[in-house]
Structures are given as structure tokens and as C-alpha cells.
Protein backbone atom coordinates (compact mmCIF):
# COMPACT_ATOMS: atom_id res chain seq x y z
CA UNK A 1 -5.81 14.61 14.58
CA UNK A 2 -7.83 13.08 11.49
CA UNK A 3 -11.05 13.30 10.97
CA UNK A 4 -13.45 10.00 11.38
CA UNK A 5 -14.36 11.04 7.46
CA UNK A 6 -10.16 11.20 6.58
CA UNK A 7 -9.57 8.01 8.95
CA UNK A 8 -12.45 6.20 6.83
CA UNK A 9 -10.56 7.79 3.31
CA UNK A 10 -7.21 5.89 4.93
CA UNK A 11 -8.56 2.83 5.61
CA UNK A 12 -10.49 2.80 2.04
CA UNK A 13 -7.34 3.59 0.09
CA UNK A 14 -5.31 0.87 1.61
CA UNK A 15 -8.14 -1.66 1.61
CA UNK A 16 -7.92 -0.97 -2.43
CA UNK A 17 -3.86 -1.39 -2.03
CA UNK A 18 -4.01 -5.14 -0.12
CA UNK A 19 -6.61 -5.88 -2.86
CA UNK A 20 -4.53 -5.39 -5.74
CA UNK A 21 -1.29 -6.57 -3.38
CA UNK A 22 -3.43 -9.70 -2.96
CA UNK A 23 -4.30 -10.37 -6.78
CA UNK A 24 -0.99 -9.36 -7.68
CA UNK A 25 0.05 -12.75 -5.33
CA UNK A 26 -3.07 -14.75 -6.42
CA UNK A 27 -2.16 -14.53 -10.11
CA UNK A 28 1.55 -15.00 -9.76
CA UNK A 29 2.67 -12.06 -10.58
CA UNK A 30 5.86 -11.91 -8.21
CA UNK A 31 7.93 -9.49 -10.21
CA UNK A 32 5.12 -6.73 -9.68
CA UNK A 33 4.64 -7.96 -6.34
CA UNK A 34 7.99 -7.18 -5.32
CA UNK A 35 8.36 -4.25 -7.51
CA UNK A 36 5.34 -2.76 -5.89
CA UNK A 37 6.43 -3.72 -2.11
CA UNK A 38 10.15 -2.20 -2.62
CA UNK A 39 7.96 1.24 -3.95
CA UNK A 40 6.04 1.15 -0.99
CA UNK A 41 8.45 0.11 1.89
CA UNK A 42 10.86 2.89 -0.14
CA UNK A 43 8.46 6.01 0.50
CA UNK A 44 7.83 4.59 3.64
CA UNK A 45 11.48 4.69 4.55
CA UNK A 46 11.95 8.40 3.07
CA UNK A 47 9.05 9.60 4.82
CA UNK A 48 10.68 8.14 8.03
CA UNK A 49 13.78 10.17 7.87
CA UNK A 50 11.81 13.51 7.32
């Protein structure tokens, strides 16, 4: 079970990812958008099938 101090790290670190995710799709920047999505959704996959 995490921590409140590791949930609080978790939520930090992907408050920093939607940021950039977000600017990425504020400043048009759709190739690096996707590129970054199919990355994440990837390792999220492989993690998965451990």
C-alpha cells in the first residue's frame, strides 16, 4: 500500500505529465502529442501483460 507521501509523489509527477500533454495540444504540436501518447499507452500495455 503507498504511502500518503508516495501517493502525493504520483499525483505530482502526472500533474507535470497532463501539463506538458496539455501544451503539447495548446501549441499544436500533434506529432509529439501522439508520439508521446503511443510511448505512454505502450508501457502501459507492457506493464499490463507482466
Amino acid at each position: 500500500m503507498p504511502t500518503d507521501i508516495q501517493f502525493k509523489d504520483d499525483l505530482r509527477k502526472e500533474e507535470i505529465k497532463l501539463e506538458e500533454l496539455l501544451n503539447l495540444l495548446k501549441n499544436e504540436e500533434y506529432e509529439k502529442l501522439q508520439q508521446k501518447l503511443e510511448r505512454d499507452l505502450k508501457r502501459v500495455r507492457e506493464s499490463l501483460q507482466d
